[in-house]
C-alpha atoms as a PDB file:
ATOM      1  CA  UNK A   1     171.632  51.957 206.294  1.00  0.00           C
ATOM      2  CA  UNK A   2     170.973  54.255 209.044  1.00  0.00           C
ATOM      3  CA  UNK A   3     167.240  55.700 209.314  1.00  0.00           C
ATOM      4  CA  UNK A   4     167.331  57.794 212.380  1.00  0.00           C
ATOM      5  CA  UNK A   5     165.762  61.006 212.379  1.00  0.00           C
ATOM      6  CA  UNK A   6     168.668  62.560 212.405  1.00  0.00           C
ATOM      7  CA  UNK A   7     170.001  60.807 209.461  1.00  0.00           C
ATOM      8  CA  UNK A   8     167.224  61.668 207.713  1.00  0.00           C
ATOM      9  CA  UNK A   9     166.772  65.144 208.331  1.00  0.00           C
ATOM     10  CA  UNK A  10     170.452  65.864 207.481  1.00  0.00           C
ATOM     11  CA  UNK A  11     169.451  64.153 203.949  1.00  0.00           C
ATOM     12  CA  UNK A  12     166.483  66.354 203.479  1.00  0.00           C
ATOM     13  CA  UNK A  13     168.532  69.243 204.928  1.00  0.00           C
ATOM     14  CA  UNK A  14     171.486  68.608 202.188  1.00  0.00           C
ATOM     15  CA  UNK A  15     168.390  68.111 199.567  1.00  0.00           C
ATOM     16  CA  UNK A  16     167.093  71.404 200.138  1.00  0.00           C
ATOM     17  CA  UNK A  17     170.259  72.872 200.071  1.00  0.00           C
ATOM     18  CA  UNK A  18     171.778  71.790 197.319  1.00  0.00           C
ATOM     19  CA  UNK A  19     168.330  72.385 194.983  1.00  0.00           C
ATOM     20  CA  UNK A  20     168.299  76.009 196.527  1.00  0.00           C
ATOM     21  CA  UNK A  21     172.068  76.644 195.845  1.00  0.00           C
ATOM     22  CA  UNK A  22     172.247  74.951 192.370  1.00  0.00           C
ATOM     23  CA  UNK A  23     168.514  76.964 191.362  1.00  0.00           C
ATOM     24  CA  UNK A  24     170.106  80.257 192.624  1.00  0.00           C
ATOM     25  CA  UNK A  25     173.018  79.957 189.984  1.00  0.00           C
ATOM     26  CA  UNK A  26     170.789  79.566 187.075  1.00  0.00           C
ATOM     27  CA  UNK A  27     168.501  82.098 187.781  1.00  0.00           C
ATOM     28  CA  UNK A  28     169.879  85.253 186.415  1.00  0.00           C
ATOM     29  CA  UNK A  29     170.389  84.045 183.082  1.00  0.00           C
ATOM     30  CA  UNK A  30     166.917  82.600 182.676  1.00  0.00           C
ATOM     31  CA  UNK A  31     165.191  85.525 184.267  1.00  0.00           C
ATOM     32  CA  UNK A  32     166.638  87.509 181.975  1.00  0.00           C
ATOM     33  CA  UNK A  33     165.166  86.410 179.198  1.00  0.00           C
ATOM     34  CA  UNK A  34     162.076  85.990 179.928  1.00  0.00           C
ATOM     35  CA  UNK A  35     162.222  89.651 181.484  1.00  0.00           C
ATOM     36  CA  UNK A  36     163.171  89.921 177.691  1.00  0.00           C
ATOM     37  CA  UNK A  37     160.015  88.229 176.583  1.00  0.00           C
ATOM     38  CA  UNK A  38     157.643  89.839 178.510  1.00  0.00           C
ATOM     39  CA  UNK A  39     158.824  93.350 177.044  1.00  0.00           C
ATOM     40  CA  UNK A  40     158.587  92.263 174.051  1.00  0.00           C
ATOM     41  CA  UNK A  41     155.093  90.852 173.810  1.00  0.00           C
ATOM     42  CA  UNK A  42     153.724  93.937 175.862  1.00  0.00           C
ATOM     43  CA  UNK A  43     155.863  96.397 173.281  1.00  0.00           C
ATOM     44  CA  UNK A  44     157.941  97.412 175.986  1.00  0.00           C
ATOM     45  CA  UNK A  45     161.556  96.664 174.364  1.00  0.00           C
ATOM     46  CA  UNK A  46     163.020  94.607 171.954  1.00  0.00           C
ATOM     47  CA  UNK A  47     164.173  90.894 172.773  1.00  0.00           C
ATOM     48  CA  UNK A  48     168.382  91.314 172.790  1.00  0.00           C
ATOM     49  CA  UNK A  49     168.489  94.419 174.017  1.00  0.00           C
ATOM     50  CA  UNK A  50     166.038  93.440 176.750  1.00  0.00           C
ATOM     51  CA  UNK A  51     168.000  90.520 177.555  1.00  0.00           C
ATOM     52  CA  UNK A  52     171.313  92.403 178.111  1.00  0.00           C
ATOM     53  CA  UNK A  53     169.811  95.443 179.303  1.00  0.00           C
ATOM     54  CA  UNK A  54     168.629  93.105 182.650  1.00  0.00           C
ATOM     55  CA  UNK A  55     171.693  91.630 182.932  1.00  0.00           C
ATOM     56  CA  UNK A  56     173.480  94.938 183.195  1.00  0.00           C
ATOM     57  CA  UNK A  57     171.028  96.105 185.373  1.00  0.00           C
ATOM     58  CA  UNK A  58     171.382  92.710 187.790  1.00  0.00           C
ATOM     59  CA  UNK A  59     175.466  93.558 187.932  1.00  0.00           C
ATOM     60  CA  UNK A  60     174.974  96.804 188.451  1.00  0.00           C
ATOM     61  CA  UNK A  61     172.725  96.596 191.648  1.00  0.00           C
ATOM     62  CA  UNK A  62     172.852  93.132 192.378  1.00  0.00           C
ATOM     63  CA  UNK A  63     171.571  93.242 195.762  1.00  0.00           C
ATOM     64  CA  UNK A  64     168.562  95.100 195.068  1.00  0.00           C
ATOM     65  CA  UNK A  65     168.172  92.030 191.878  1.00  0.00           C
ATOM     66  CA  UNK A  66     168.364  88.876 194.663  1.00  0.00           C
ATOM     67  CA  UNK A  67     165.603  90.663 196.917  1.00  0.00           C
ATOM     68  CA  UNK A  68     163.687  91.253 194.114  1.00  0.00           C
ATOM     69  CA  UNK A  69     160.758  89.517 192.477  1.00  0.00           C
ATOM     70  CA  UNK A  70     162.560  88.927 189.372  1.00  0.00           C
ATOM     71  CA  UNK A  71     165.014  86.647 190.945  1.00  0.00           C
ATOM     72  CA  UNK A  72     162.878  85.327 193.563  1.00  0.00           C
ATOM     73  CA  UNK A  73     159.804  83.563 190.926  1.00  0.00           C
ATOM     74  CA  UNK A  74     162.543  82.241 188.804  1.00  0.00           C
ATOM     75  CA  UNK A  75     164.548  81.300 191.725  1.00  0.00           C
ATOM     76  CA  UNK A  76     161.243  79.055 193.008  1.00  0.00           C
ATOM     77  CA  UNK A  77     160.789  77.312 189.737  1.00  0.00           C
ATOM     78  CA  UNK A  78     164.593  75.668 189.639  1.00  0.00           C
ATOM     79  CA  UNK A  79     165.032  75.428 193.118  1.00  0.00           C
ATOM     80  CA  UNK A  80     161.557  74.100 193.935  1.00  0.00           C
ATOM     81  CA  UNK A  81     161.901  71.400 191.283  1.00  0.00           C
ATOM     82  CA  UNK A  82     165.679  70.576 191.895  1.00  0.00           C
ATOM     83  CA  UNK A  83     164.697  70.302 195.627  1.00  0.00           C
ATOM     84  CA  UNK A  84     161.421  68.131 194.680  1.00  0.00           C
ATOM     85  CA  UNK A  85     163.899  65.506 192.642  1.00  0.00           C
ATOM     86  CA  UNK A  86     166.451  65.614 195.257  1.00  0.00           C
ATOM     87  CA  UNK A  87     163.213  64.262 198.091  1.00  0.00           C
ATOM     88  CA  UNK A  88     162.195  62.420 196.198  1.00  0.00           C
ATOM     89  CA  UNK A  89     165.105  60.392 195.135  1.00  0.00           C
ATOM     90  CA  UNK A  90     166.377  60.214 198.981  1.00  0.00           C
ATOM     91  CA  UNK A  91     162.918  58.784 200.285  1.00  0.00           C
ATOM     92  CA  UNK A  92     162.371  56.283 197.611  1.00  0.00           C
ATOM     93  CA  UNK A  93     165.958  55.776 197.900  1.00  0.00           C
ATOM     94  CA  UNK A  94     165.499  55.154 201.854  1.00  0.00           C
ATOM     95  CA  UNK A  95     162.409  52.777 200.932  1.00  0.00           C
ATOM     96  CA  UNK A  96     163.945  50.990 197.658  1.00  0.00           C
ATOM     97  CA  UNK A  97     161.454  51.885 195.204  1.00  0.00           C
ATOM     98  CA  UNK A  98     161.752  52.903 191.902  1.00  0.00           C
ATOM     99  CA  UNK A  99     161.856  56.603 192.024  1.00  0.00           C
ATOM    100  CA  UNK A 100     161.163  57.310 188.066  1.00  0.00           C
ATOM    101  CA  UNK A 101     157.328  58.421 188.251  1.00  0.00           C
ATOM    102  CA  UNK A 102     157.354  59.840 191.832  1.00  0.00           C
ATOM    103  CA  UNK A 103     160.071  61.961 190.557  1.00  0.00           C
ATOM    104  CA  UNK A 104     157.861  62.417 187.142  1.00  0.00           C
ATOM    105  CA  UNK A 105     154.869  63.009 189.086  1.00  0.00           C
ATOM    106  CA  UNK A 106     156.627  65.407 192.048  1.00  0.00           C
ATOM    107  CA  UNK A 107     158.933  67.363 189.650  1.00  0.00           C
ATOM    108  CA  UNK A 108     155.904  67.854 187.266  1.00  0.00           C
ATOM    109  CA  UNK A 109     153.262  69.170 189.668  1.00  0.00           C
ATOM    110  CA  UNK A 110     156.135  71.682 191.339  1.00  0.00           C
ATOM    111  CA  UNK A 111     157.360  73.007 187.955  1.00  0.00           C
ATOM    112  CA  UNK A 112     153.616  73.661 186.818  1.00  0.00           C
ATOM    113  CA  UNK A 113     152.978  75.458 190.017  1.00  0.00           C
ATOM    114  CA  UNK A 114     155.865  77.700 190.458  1.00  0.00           C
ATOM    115  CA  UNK A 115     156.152  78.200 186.476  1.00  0.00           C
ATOM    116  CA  UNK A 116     152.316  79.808 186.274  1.00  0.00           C
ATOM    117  CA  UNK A 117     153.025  81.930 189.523  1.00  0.00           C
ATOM    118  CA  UNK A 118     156.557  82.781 187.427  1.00  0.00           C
ATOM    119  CA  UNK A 119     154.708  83.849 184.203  1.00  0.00           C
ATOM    120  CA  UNK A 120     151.712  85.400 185.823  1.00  0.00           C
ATOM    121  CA  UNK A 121     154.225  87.465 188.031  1.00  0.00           C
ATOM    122  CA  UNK A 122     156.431  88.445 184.704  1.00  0.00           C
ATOM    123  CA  UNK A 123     153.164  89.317 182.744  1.00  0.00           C
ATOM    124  CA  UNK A 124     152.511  91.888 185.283  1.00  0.00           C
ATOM    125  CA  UNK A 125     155.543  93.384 185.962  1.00  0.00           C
ATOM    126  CA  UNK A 126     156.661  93.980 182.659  1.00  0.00           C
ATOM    127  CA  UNK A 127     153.394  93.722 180.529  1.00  0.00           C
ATOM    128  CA  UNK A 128     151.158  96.512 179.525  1.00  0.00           C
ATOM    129  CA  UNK A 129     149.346  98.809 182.714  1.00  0.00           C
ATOM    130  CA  UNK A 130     145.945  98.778 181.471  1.00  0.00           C
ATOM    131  CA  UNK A 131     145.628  94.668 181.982  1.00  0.00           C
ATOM    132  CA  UNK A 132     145.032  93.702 185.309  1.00  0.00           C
ATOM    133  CA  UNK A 133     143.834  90.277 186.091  1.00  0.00           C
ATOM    134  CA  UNK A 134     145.136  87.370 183.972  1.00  0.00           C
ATOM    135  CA  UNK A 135     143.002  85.833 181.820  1.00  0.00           C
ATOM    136  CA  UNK A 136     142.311  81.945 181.780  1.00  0.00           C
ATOM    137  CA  UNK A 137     143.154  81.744 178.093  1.00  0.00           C
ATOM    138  CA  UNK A 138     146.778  82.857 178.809  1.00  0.00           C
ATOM    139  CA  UNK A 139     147.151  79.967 181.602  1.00  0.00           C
ATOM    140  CA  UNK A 140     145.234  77.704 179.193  1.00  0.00           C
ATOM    141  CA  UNK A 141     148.596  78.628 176.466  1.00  0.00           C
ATOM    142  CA  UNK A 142     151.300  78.623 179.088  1.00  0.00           C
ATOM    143  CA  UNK A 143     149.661  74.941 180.844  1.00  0.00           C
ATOM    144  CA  UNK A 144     150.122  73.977 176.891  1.00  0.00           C
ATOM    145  CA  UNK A 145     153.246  74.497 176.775  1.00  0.00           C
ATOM    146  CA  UNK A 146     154.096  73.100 179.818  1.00  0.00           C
ATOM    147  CA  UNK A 147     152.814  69.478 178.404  1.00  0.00           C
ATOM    148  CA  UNK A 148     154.256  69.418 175.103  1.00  0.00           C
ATOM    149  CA  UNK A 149     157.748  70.611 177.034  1.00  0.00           C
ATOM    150  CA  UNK A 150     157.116  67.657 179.006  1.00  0.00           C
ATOM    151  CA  UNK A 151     156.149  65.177 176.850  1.00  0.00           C
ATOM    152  CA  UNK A 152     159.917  66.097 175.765  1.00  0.00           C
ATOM    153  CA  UNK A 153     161.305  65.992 178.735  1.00  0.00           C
ATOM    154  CA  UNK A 154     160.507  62.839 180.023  1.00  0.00           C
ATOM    155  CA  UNK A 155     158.464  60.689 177.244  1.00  0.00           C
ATOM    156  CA  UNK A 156     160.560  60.982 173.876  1.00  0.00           C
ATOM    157  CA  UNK A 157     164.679  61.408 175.341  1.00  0.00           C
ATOM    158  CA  UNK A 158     164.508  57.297 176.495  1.00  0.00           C
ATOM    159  CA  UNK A 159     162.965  56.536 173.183  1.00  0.00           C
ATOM    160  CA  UNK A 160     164.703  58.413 170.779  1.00  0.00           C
ATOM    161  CA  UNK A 161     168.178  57.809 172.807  1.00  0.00           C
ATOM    162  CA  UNK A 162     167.497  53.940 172.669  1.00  0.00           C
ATOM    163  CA  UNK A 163     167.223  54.144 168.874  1.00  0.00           C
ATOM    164  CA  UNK A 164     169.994  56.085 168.957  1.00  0.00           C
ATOM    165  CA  UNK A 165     172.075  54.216 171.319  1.00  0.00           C
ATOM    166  CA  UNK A 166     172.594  51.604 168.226  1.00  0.00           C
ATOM    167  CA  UNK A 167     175.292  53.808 167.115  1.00  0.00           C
ATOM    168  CA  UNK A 168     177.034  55.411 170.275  1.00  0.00           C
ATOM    169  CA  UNK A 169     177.135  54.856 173.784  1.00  0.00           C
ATOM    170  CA  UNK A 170     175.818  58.449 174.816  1.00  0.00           C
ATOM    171  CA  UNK A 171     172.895  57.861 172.718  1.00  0.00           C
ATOM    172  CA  UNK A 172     170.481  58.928 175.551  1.00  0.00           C
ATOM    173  CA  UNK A 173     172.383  61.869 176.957  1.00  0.00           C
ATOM    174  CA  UNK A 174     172.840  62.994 173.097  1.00  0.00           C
ATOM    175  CA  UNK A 175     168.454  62.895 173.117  1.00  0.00           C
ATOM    176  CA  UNK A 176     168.038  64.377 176.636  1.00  0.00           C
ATOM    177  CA  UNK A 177     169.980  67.544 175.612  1.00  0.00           C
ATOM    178  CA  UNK A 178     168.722  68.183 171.844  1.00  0.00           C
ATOM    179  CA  UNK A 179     165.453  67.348 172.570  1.00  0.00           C
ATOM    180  CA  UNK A 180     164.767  70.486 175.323  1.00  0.00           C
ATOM    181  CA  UNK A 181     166.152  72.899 172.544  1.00  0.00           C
ATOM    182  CA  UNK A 182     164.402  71.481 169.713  1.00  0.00           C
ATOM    183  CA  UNK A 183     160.706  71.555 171.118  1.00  0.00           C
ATOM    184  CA  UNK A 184     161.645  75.314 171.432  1.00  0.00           C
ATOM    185  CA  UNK A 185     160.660  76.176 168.063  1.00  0.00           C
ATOM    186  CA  UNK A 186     156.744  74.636 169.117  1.00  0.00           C
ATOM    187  CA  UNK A 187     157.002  76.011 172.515  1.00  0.00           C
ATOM    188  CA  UNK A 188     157.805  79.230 171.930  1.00  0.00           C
ATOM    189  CA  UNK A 189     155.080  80.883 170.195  1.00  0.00           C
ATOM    190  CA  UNK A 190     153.276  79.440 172.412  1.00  0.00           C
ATOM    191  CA  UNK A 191     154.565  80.659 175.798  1.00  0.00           C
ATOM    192  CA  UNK A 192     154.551  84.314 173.692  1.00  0.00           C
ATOM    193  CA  UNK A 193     150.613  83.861 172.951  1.00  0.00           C
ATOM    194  CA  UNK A 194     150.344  83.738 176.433  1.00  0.00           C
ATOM    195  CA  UNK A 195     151.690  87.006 177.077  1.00  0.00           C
ATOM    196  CA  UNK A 196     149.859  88.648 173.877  1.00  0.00           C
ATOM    197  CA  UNK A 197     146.365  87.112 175.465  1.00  0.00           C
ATOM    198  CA  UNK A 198     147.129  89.405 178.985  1.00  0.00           C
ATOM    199  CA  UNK A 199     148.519  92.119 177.015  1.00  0.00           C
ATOM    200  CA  UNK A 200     145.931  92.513 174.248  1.00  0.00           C
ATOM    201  CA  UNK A 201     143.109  90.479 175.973  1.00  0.00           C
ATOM    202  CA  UNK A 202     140.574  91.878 172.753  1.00  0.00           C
ATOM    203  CA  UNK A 203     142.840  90.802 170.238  1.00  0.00           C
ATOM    204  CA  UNK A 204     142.039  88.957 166.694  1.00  0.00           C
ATOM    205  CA  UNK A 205     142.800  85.100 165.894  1.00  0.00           C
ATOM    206  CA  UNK A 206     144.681  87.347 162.740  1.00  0.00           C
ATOM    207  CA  UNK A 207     146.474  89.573 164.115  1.00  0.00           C
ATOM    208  CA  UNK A 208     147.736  86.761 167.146  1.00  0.00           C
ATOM    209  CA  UNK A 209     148.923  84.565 164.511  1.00  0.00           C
ATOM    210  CA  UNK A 210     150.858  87.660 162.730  1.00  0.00           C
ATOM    211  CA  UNK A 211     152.118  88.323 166.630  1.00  0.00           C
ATOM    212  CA  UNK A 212     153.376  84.500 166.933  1.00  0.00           C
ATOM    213  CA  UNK A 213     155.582  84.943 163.646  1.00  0.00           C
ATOM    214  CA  UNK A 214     157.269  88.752 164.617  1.00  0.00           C
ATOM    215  CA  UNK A 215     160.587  87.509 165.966  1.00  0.00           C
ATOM    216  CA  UNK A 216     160.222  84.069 165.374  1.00  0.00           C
ATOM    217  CA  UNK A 217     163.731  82.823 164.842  1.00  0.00           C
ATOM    218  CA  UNK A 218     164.864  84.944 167.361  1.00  0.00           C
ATOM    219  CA  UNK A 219     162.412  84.283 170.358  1.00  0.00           C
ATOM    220  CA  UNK A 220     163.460  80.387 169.404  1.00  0.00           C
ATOM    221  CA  UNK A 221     167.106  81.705 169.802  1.00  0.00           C
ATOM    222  CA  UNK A 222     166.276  83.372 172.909  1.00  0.00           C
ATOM    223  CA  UNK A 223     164.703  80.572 174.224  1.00  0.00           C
ATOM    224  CA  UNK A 224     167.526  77.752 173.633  1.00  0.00           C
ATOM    225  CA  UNK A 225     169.707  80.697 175.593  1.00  0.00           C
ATOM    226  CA  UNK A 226     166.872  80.604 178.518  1.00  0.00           C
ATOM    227  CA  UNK A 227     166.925  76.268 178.722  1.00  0.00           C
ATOM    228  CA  UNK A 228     170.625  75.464 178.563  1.00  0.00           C
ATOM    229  CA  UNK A 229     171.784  76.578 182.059  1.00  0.00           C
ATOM    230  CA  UNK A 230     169.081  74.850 183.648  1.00  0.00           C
ATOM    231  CA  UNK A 231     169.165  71.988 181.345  1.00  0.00           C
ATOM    232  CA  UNK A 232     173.400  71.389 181.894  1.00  0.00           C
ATOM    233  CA  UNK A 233     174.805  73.591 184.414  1.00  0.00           C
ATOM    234  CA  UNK A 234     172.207  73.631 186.480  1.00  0.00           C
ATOM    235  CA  UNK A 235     171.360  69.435 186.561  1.00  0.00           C
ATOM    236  CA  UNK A 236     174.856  68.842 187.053  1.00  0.00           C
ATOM    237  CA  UNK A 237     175.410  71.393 189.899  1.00  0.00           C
ATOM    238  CA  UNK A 238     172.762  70.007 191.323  1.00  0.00           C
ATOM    239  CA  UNK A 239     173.985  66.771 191.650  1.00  0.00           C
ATOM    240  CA  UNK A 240     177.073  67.810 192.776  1.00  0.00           C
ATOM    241  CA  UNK A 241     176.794  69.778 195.023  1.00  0.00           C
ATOM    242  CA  UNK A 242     174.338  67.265 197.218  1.00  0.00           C
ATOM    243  CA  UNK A 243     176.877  64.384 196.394  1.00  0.00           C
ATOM    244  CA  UNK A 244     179.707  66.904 198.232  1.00  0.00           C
ATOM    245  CA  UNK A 245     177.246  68.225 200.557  1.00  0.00           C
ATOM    246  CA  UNK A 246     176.353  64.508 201.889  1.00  0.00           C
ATOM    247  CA  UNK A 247     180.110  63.654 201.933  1.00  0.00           C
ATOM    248  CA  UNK A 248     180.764  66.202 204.356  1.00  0.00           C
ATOM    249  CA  UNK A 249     178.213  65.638 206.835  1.00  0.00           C
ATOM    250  CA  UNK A 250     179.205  61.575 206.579  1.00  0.00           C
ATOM    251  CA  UNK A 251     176.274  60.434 204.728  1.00  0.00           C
ATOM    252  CA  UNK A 252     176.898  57.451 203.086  1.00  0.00           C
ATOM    253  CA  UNK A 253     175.151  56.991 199.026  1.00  0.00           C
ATOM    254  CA  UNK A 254     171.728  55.896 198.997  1.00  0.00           C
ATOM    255  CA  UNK A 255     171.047  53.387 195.682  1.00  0.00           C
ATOM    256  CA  UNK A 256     171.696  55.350 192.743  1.00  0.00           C
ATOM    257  CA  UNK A 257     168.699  57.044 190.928  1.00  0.00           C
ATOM    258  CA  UNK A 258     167.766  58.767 187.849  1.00  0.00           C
ATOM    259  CA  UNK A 259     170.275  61.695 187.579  1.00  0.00           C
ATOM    260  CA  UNK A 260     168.394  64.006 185.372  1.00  0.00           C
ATOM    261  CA  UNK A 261     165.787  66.866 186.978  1.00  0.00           C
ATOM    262  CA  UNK A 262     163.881  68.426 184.652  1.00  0.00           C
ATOM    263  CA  UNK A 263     162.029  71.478 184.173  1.00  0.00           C
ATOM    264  CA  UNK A 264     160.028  74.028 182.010  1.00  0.00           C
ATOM    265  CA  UNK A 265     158.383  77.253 181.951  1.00  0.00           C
END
């Protein structure tokens, strides 16, 4: 296997690439909707009509969308963290190590980062005027969510797909898809609370929990729409376009690694 620096940096170089290409397709959809969340905790629109409203608006003026902030913060979460598991599995690759919890570890720490610079950003933008700063408490409920999301993510899919691979094949990949959506209807409210902490920082514990039950069902809804680009589209374009993006500069395979990036926010 060639190590050269040259070698090397044409790995990293297809790595970045292909996370930044395969993040960029993903990211109107999922800004979208949480452009659609944000409205709706600040009072600013409903969630459907926010959600198609912004994609209208990104068609209609899609330039000014891609040099805006709404593409850009989403853009950072999905590309950061496909780029993240993409170095990650080419230098343990390169060193023959187990790339499982550097990937857990690496993929974890970006997607934290660029997720609360993502909601903070969104809060602002389309939350109410009179909040400036953001509190702690609404990091405190979007860092929440981040580890239960997680603990779906990468803790529960082997262990329920295991149990599940005693009665098909694709017992895993069944786990690793449902999984993401279900936890939606606990993440949810959650990721919502956040917004309703910036937007009405003087709020009751009452009139919160009434807040967390308005559109329930269809913040859930809106939320399965928001994880399954990222979650199929996005995971698989990712992989493929590195495998075709290796191929053409004459890379040959590394040992095969855990296929499956994950992310959150």
């Amino acid at each position: 296997m060639d190590t050269s620096f040259q070698d090397v940096f044409a790995r990293f170089a297809c790595d970045a690439t292909a996370g930044a290409i395969a993040g960029a397709t993903v990211t109107p959809v999922v800004s979208a909707v949480d452009r659609a969340l944000a409205e709706s905790a600040s009072g600013k629109g409903s969630l459907w009509p926010s959600f198609f409203a912004a994609l209208r608006e990104y068609a209609a003026r899609p330039i000014a969308y891609l040099k805006g902030p709404q593409f850009f913060y989403v853009w950072a979460v999905y590309g950061g963290t496909y780029c993240a598991a993409n170095l990650v599995d080419t230098v343990c690759g390169l060193r023959k190590v187990d790339p499982a919890m550097p990937k857990l570890a690496t993929t974890t720490a970006t997607n934290t980062v660029a997720s609360m610079m993502k909601d903070r950003a969104f809060a602002q933008l389309f939350g109410t005027s009179v909040a400036s700063g953001v509190p702690p408490a609404a990091y405190a409920a979007w860092l929440s969510r981040d580890a239960v999301s997680m603990s779906c993510f990468f803790t529960l899919p082997p262990i329920v797909g295991g149990m599940l691979s005693e009665y098909t094949e694709n017992g895993y990949y069944y786990a690793q898809v449902t999984l993401p959506l279900a936890v939606q209807f606990l993440t949810s409210p959650i990721h919502l609370l956040g917004y309703n902490i910036y937007n009405q920082p003087n709020a009751t514990v009452a009139s919160r929990i009434a807040f967390m039950r308005k559109d329930y069902l269809r913040s859930v809804a809106l939320r399965c729409v928001r994880q399954a680009p990222p979650w199929s589209f996005g995971t698989i374009g990712n992989t493929e376009i590195k495998g075709k993006l290796q191929r053409a500069a004459g890379l040959k395979p590394l040992v095969p690694s855990t296929p499956v990036y994950h992310v959150s926010g």
